[in-house]
Every structure is written in structure tokens, then in C-alpha cells.
Protein backbone atom coordinates (compact mmCIF):
# COMPACT_ATOMS: atom_id res chain seq x y z
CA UNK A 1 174.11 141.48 34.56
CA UNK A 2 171.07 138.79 34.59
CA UNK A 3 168.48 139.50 36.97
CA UNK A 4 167.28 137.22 39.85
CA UNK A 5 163.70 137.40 37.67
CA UNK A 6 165.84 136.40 34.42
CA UNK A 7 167.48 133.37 36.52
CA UNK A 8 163.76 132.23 37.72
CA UNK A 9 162.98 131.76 34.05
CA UNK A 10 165.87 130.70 33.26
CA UNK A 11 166.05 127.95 35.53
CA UNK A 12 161.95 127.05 35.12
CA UNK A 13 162.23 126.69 31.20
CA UNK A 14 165.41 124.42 31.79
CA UNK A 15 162.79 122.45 34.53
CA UNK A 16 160.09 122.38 32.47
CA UNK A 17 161.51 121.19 29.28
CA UNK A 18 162.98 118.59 31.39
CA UNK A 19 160.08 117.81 32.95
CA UNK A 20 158.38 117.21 29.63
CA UNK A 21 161.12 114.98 29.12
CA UNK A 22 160.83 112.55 31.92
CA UNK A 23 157.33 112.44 31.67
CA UNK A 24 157.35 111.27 28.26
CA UNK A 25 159.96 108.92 28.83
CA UNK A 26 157.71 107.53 32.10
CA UNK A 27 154.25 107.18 30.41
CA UNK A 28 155.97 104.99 27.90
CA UNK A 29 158.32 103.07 30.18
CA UNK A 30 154.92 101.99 32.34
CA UNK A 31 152.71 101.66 29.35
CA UNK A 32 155.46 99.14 28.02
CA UNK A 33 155.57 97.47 31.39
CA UNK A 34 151.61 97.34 32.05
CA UNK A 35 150.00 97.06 28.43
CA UNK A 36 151.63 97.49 25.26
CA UNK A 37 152.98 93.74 25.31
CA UNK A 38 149.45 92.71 24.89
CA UNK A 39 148.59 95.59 22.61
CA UNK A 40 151.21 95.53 20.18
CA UNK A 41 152.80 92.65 20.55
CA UNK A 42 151.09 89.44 21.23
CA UNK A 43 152.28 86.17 22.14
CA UNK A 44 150.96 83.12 23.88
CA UNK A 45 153.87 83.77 26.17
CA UNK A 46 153.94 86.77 28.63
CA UNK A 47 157.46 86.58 28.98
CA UNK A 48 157.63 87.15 25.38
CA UNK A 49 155.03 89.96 25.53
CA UNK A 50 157.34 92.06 27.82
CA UNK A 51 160.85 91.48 26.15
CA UNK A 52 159.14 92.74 22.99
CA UNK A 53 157.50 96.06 24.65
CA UNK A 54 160.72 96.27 26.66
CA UNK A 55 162.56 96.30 22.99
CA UNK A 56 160.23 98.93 22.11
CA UNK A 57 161.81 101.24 24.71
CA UNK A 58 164.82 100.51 23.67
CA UNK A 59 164.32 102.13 20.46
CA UNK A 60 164.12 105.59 21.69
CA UNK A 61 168.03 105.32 23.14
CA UNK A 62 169.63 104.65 20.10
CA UNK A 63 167.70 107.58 18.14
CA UNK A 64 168.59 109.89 21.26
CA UNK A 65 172.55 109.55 19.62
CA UNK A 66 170.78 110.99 16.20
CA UNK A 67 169.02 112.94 17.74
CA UNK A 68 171.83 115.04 19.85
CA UNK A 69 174.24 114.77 16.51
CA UNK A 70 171.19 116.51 14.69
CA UNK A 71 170.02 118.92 17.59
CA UNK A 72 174.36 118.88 19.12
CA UNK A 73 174.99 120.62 15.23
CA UNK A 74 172.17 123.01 15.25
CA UNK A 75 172.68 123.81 19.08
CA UNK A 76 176.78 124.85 18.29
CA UNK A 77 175.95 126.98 15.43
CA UNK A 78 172.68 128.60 15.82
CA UNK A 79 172.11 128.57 19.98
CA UNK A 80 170.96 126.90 22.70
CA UNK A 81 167.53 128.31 22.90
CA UNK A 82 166.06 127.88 19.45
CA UNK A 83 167.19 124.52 19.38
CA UNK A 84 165.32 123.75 22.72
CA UNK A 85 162.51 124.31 21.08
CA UNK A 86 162.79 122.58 18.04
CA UNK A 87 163.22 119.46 20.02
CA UNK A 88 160.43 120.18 22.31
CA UNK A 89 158.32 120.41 19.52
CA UNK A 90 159.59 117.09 18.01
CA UNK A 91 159.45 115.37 21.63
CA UNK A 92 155.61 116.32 22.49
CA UNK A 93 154.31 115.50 18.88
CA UNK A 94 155.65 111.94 18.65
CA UNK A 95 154.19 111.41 22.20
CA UNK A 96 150.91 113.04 21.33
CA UNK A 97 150.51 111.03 18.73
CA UNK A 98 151.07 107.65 20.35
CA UNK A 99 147.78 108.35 21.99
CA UNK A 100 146.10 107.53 17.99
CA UNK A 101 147.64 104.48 17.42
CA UNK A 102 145.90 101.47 16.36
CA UNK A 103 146.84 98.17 18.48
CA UNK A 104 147.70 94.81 16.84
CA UNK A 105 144.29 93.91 16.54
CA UNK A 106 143.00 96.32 14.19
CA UNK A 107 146.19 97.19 12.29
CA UNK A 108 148.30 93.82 12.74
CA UNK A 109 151.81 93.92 12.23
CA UNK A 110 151.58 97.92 11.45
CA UNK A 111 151.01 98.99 14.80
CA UNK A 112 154.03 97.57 16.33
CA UNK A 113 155.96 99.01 13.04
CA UNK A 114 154.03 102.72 13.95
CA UNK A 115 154.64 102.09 17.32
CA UNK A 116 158.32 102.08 17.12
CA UNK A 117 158.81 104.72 14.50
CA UNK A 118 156.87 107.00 16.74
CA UNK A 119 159.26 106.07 19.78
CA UNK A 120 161.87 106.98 17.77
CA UNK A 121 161.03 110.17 17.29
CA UNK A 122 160.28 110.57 20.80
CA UNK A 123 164.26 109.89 21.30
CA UNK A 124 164.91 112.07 18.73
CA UNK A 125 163.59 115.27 20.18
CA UNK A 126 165.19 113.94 23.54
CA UNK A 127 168.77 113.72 22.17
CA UNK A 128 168.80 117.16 21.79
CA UNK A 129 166.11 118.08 25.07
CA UNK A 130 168.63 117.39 28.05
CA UNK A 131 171.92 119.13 26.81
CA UNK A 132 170.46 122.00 25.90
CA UNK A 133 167.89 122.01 28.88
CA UNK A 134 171.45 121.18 31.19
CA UNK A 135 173.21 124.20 29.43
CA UNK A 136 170.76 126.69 29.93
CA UNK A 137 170.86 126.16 33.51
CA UNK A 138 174.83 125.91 33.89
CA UNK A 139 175.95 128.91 31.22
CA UNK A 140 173.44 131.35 33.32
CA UNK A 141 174.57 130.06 36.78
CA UNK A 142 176.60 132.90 38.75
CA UNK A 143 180.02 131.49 39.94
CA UNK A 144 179.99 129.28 42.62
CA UNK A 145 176.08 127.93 41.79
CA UNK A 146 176.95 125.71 38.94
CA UNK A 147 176.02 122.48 40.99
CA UNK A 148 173.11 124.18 42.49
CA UNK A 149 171.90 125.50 38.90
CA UNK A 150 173.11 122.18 37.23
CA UNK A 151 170.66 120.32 39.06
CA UNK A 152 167.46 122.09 38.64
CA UNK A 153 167.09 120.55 35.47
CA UNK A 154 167.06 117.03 36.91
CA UNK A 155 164.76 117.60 38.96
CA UNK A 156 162.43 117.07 36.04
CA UNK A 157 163.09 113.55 36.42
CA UNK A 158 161.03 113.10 39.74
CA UNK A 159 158.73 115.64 38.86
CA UNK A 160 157.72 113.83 35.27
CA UNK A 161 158.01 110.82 36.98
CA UNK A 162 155.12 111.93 39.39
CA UNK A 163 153.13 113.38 37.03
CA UNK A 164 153.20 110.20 34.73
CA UNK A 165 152.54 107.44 37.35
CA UNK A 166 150.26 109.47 39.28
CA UNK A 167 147.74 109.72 36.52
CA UNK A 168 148.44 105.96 35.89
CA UNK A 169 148.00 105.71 39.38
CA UNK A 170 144.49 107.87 39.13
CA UNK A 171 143.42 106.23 36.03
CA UNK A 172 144.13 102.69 37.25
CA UNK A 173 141.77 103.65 40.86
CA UNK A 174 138.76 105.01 38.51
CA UNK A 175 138.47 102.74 35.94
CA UNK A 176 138.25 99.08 35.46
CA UNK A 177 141.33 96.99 34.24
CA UNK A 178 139.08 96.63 30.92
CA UNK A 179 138.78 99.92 30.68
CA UNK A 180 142.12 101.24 30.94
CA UNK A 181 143.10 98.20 28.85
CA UNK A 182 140.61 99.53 25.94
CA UNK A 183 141.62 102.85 25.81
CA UNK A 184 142.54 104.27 29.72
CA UNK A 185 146.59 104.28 28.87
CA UNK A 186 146.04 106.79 25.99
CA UNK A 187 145.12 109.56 28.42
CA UNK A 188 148.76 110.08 29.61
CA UNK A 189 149.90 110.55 26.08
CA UNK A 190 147.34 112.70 24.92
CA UNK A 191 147.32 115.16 28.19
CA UNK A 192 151.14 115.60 27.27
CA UNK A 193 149.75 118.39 25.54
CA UNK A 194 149.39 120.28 28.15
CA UNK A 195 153.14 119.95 29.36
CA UNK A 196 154.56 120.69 26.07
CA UNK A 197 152.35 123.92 25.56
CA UNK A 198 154.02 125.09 28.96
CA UNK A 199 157.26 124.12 27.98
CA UNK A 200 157.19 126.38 24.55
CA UNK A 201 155.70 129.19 26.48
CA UNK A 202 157.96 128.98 28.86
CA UNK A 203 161.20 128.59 26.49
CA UNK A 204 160.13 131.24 23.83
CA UNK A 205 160.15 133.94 26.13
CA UNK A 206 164.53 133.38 27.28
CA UNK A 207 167.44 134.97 25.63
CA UNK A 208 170.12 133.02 24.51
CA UNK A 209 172.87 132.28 27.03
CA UNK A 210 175.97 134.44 27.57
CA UNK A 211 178.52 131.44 26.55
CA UNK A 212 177.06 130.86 23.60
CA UNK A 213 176.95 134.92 23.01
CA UNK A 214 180.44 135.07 23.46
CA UNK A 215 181.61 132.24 21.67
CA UNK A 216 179.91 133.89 18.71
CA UNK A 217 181.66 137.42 19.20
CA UNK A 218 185.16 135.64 19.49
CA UNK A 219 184.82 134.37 16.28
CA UNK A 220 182.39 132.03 13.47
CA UNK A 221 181.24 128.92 15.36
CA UNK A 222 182.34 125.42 14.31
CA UNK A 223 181.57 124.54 10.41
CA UNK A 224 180.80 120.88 11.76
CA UNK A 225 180.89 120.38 15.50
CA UNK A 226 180.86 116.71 15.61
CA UNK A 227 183.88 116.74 13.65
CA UNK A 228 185.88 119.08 16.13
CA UNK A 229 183.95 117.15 18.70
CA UNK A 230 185.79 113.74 17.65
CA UNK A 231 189.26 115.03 16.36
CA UNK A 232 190.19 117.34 19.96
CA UNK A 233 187.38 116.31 22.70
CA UNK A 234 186.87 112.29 21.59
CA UNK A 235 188.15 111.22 25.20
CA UNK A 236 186.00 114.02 26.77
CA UNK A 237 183.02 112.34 25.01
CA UNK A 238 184.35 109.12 25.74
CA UNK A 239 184.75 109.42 29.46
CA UNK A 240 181.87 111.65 29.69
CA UNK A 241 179.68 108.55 28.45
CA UNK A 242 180.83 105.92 30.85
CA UNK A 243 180.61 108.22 33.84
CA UNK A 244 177.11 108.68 33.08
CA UNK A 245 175.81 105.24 32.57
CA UNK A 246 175.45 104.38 36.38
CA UNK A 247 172.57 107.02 36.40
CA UNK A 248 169.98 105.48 33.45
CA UNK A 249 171.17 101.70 35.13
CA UNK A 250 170.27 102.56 38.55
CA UNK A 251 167.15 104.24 37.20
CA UNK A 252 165.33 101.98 34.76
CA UNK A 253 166.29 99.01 37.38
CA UNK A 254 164.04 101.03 39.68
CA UNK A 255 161.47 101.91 37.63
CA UNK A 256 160.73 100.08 34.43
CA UNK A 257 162.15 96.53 35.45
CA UNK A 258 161.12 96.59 39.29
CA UNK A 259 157.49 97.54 37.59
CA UNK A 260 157.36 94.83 35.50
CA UNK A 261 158.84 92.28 38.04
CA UNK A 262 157.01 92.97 41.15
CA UNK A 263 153.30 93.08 39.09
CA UNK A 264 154.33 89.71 36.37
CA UNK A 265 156.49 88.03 38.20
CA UNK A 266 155.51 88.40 41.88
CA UNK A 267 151.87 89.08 41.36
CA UNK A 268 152.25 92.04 43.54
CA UNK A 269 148.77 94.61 42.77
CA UNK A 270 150.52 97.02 40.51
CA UNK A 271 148.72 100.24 42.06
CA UNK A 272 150.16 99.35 45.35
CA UNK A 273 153.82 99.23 43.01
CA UNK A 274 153.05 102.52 41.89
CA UNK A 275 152.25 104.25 45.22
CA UNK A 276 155.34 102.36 46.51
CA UNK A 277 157.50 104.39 43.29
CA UNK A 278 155.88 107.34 43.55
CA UNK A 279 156.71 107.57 47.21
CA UNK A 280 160.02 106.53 47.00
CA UNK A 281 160.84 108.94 43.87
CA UNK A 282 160.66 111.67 46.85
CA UNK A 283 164.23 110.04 48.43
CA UNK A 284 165.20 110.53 44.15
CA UNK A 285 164.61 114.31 44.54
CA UNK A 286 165.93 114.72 47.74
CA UNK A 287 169.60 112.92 45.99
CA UNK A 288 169.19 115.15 43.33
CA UNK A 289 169.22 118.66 45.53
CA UNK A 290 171.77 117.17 48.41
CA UNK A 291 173.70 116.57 45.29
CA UNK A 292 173.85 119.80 44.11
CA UNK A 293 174.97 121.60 47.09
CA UNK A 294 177.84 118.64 47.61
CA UNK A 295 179.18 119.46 44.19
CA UNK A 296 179.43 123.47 44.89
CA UNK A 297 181.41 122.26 48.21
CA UNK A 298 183.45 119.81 46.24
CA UNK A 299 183.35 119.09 42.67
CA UNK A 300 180.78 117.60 40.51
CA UNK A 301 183.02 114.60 39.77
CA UNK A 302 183.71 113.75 43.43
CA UNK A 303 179.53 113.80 43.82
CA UNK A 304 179.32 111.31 41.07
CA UNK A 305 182.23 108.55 42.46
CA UNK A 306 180.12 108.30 45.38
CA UNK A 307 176.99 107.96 44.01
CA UNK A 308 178.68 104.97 41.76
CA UNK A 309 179.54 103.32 44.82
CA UNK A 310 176.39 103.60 46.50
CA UNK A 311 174.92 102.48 43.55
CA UNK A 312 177.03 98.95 43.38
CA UNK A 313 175.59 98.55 47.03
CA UNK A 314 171.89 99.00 45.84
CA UNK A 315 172.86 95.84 43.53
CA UNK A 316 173.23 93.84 46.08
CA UNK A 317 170.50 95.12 48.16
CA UNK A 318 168.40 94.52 45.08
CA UNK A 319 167.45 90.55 46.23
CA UNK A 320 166.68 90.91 49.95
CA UNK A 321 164.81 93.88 48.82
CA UNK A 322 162.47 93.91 45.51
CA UNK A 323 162.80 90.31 45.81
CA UNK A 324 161.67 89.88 49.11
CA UNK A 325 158.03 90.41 48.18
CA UNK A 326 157.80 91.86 51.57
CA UNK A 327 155.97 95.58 50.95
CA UNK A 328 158.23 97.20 53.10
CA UNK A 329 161.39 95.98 52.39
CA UNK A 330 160.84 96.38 48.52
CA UNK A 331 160.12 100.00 49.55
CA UNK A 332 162.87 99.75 51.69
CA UNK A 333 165.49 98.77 48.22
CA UNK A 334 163.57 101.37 45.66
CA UNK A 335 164.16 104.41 48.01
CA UNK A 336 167.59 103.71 48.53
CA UNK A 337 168.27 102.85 44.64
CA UNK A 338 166.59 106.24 43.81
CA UNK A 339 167.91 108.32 46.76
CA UNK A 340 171.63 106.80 45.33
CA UNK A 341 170.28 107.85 41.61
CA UNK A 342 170.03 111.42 42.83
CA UNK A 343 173.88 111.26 43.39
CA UNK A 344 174.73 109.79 40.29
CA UNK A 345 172.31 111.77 37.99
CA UNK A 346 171.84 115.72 39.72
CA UNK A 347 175.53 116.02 39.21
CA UNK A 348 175.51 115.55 35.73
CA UNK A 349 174.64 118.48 34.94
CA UNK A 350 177.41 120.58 36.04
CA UNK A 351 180.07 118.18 35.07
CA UNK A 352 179.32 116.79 31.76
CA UNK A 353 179.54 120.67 30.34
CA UNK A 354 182.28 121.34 32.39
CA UNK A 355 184.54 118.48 29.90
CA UNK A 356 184.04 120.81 26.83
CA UNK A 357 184.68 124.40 25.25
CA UNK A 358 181.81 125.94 24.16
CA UNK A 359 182.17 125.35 20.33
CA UNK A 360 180.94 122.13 20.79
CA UNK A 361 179.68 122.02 24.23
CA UNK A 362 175.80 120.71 23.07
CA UNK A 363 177.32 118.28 21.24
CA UNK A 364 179.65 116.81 23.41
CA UNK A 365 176.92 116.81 26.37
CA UNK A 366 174.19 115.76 24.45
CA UNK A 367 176.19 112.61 22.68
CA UNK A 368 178.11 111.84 25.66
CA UNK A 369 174.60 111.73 27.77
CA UNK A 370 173.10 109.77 25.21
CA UNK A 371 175.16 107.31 24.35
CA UNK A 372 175.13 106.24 28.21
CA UNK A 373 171.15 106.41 27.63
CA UNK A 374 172.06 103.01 25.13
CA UNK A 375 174.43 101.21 27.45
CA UNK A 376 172.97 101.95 31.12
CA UNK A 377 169.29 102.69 30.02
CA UNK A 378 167.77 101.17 26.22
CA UNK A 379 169.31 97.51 27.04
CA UNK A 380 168.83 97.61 30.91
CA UNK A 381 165.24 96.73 30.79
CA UNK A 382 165.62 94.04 28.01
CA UNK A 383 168.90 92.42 29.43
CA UNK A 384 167.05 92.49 33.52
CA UNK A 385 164.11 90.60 32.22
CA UNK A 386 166.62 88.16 30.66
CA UNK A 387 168.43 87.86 33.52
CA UNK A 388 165.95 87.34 35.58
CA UNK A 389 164.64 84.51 33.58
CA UNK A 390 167.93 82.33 33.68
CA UNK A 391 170.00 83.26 37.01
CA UNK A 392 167.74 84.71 39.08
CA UNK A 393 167.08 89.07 40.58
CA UNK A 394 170.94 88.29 41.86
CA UNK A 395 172.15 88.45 38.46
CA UNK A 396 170.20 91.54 37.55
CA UNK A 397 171.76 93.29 41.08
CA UNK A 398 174.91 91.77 39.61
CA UNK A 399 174.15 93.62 36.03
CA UNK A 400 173.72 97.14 37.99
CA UNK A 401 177.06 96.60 40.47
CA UNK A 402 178.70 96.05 37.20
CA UNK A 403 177.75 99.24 35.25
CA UNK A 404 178.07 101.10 38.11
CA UNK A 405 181.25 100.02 39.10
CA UNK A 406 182.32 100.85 35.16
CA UNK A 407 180.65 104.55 35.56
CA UNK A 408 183.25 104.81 38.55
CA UNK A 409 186.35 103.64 37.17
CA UNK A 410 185.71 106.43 34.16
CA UNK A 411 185.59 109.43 36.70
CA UNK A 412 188.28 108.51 38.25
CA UNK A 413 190.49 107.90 35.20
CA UNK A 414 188.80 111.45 34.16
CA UNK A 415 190.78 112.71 37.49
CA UNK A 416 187.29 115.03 37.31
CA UNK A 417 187.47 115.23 41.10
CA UNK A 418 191.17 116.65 41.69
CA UNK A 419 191.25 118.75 38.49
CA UNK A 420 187.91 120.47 36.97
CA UNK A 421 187.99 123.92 37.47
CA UNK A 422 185.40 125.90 39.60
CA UNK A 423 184.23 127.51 36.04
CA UNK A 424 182.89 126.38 32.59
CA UNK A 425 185.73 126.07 29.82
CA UNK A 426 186.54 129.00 28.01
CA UNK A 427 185.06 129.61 24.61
């Protein structure tokens, strides 16, 4: 039997390695809002500035598919826990090393092109980072706790999310907007370091998890999990990945858009922005742990239908809001979005392992996740600002109503909420 030390560790290397996650993901997200369009990509047009850095992040989501294939394989055959820290590894370095890069005026058209190959291998590592972080939790959780221990690990998404815009935050108080133009923004990526050091240390000292231990003694695990994936679990995988896309909409509407909208476009002083995010990131984590105990009372599923619905409502709240330009009532819009994110994001993490046997159960989390990462999260920025440009913030509220709603009609053609069973899948 596990110990309550065992479950501490357990549960703070599946945090951490999240955490890692999130705060890679957010250093670049607000890099590409704030300064890479002039860095690596300059136009006489700031419009065009930001749809290119915007297209930047959008590279990362559609190796994060590669990435959990690659990691999803390695994960169902070998275990969860060296795999964790394969991608870790993978994850940190590409960030590390964005903090080296030469901009467009001393490397010209190579920078963007190192750029981008670097954030792709940032979404590598992360394709295989939050399945395997999600099943370390859920496979160690006692019975009755896999809500509560499914939703530890997303708590690394307010947590990195502080971490990354409260040094931006920092950075942008003590230096001068030359400055941090010049070379400021390379801090966050090289102090990732530190995060990813933890992370290992952390993760090298678990065992491997008791499904993935018995899966083994039962018999030889799959020859080529993607393939049993896709001939017996396909509709798992595919419903799986529409019920998650509400959660990266809701999210990089919040974040990464509302960033770049309320600094460009309304002129509002971006380190006000920030302190208005990082405050309201606080109503995130609260979602995220409310969520958690709602899906041990109920059922994972039935957490994430509601969260869809309040997320169609932040769409509409998203113009008398963010578009108000009135300080409080943007705060007003970004806690709510956030505070609905928690309920359509902690849950995840208990039900998307919940749709699949062990055999293939990193694979199947870690595509299904990801591939929601492309549709709700790598175009979301690019097709907002677009929006934005020709019909107005209604249309972007619009855009978000609309994925959630789709997010909703999957779990309830899933029928997660009346039938998934209290327990994991047998092996």
C-alpha cells in the first residue's frame, strides 16, 4: 500500500512537471504578445507583427500531436515515469535555449526560422508532459480521490502562469521598455532552468505507477499503441478531443489574445494588464480545486458540461467586459473566463484517462489532449486577432461560445456523465 509520504511526491512531481509546463507555455505566449513581433518578425504594420508572433505559437500545438504519438508509444511500453522525464528534458532545453537566439536584425530571416524550430520542440516535450504528468496523479489516487488527485496537476497552470507573468511583471517595473526590449524578455527563458532542475529531481526519485505495473504482469504491452489506439478506442480519442477544446479556447482568449488586445489595440499600460491576469488567475485556481471535489461528488464529465456552458456565457460577456476598456469591468470578464476555465480544464484530468484501458492510456490522453491544444488553443490566438480586425471583440466572444458549445455537445454524446465508472478502466 502507497504511503501518504509516497502520495505527497507523487502528487508534487505530477505539479511540478506541470508547472514547468505552463510556465513555458506562458513566457512564450507573452513574449509573442509583447515583443517577438518586432524581434523576429518585422513589418511596417503592427497588425502584421502580431499575427506572425501569434503564428509562432501556433507551432508548438501541432508538434504537441508528435510529440504525444512519440512520448504516447514510449509511455505504453516502457512507463509512465521514465517517459516524464524524457520530455521534461526535451521541454526545458528548447525553452532554455530560446533565451540565445539572435533577433531579425542580426540573423535576418534565420531567427524567425530558429525561432520556430525551437517552439517546436518546446511542443514536443509537451505532447508527452501533461498525460503522463495527469496519469501519475490519477493511477496513484486511492478510490474515491480521482477528481481530487486529477486536478493537482492543473494546478500547474495558475501556478506557471504566476511565475511567468510575475517576472514579466518584475522585469517590466525595473527596467526600461528599451531595456527589456534589448535583452529583458530573455530572463524568463533562461531562469526556466531552475524549474526544470526541480522538476527532474523531483520525478527521478517516484516509482512507476501501479496500473502500469499491472498491465505489465497481465501480459506484454502493446507492440504499437497508436495502432490499438485507432482500431478499438478511435471514438474514445475522438470524443475525448472535442470535450477538451473548450479549456485551451477559454484560456488563450484570456490570456494571450486579451494581452495583446487590451495593450495594441486599446492602449491599455500592459503592467496594469498583467497585474489585472495575475490577479484574476487566482478565480482560475480556485475553478480548478472546486472542480475537483464536484467531480468526486458527481462525475468528471458532469463537471466539464457545466463548465462548457459557463464558458459560452463568458463569450458573450467578452464585449461589455475586455472591451469596455473600463479597468474594472475587464477584470470583472477575465476572472469569470478563468474561474469558468477551472471547470472546464481541472476535470480533465480524471476523465480523459478514465475513456481508455491502460495499454494505451498515455496515448489516448496525450493525443486526445493535444489535438484539442490545435483546435481550441494553436489557432485561437491567430483566428481572435483576425476576428477582431474585421467584425469586431463580438465575433471573437462569438468564436469562444462556438467551441465551447462544440466541447459540450461531445460530452454529452460521450454520455460521460450517466455512465463512467467511479474507477480507472481495467488493464
Amino acid at each position: 500500500m502507497t504511503s501518504p509520504a509516497s502520495h505527497r511526491r507523487i502528487l508534487l512531481a505530477s505539479l511540478v512537471g506541470t508547472s514547468v509546463e505552463f510556465y513555458d507555455f506562458y513566457i512564450y505566449a507573452t513574449a509573442a504578445s509583447l515583443v517577438f513581433g518586432p524581434l523576429f518578425f518585422p513589418s511596417g504594420d503592427a497588425s502584421v507583427q502580431l499575427l506572425a508572433s501569434y503564428a509562432s505559437l501556433a507551432v508548438a500545438f501541432f508538434a504537441r500531436p508528435v510529440g504525444a504519438w512519440a512520448f504516447g508509444h514510449y509511455g505504453d511500453r516502457i512507463g509512465r515515469k521514465s517517459t516524464l522525464v524524457a520530455s521534461l528534458m526535451l521541454m526545458g532545453g528548447s525553452t532554455l535555449l530560446i533565451a540565445f537566439l539572435p533577433t531579425y536584425a542580426t540573423a535576418g530571416l534565420l531567427a524567425p526560422i530558429l525561432l520556430c524550430v525551437l517552439r517546436f520542440g518546446q511542443g514536443f516535450g509537451l505532447g508527452g508532459e501533461w498525460g503522463g504528468a495527469a496519469l501519475l496523479a490519477v493511477e496513484n489516487a486511492p478510490a474515491g480521490k480521482r477528481g481530487r488527485y486529477g486536478m493537482v496537476p492543473q494546478l500547474g497552470a495558475p501556478v506557471g502562469f504566476i511565475a511567468a507573468n510575475g517576472l514579466f511583471l518584475v522585469l517590466g517595473l525595473v527596467m526600461t521598455p528599451e531595456q527589456f526590449m534589448a535583452w529583458g524578455w530573455r530572463v524568463p527563458f533562461l531562469l526556466s532552468v531552475v524549474l526544470v532542475g526541480l522538476g527532474l529531481w523531483v520525478r527521478l526519485k517516484i516509482s512507476e505507477t501501479p496500473a502500469f505495473a499491472a498491465m505489465v504482469e497481465e501480459g506484454p504491452p502493446p507492440s504499437v499503441p497508436m495502432g490499438e489506439l485507432l482500431r478499438h478506442h478511435w471514438r474514445c480519442a475522438l470524443g475525448g478531443t472535442f470535450g477538451a477544446v473548450a479549456c485551451f479556447a477559454v484560456y488563450y482568449i484570456a490570456t494571450a489574445f486579451a494581452l495583446g488586445y487590451a495593450t495594441k489595440t486599446l492602449g491599455v499600460d500592459t503592467q496594469t494588464f498583467l497585474g489585472l491576469q495575475l490577479t484574476a488567475i487566482l478565480f482560475m485556481a480556485g475553478g480548478i480545486a472546486l472542480s475537483g471535489v464536484w467531480a468526486d461528488r458527481t462525475t468528471p464529465g458532469h463537471v466539464l458540461a457545466w463548465g462548457c456552458v459557463g464558458a459560452v456565457v463568458a463569450g458573450f460577456a467578452l464585449v461589455p467586459g475586455l472591451g469596455s476598456g473600463s479597468v474594472p469591468a475587464m477584470f470583472a470578464s477575465l476572472a469569470f473566463a478563468l474561474f469558468v476555465m477551472g471547470f472546464v480544464y481541472g476535470p480533465l484530468g480524471a476523465w480523459l484517462p478514465g475513456l481508455f484501458p491502460a495499454r494505451v492510456r498515455y496515448t489516448g490522453v496525450s493525443l486526445a489532449f493535444n489535438m484539442a491544444g490545435i483546435i481550441g488553443g494553436g489557432l485561437t490566438p491567430v483566428a481572435a486577432q483576425w476576428l477582431v480586425q474585421r467584425g469586431g471583440l463580438a465575433w471573437v466572444g462569438g468564436y469562444l461560445a462556438v467551441l465551447s458549445t462544440l466541447s459540450l455537445a461531445a460530452l454529452l454524446l460521450m454520455r460521460e456523465g450517466r455512465a463512467r465508472p467511479a474507477t480507472l478502466p481495467a488493464v
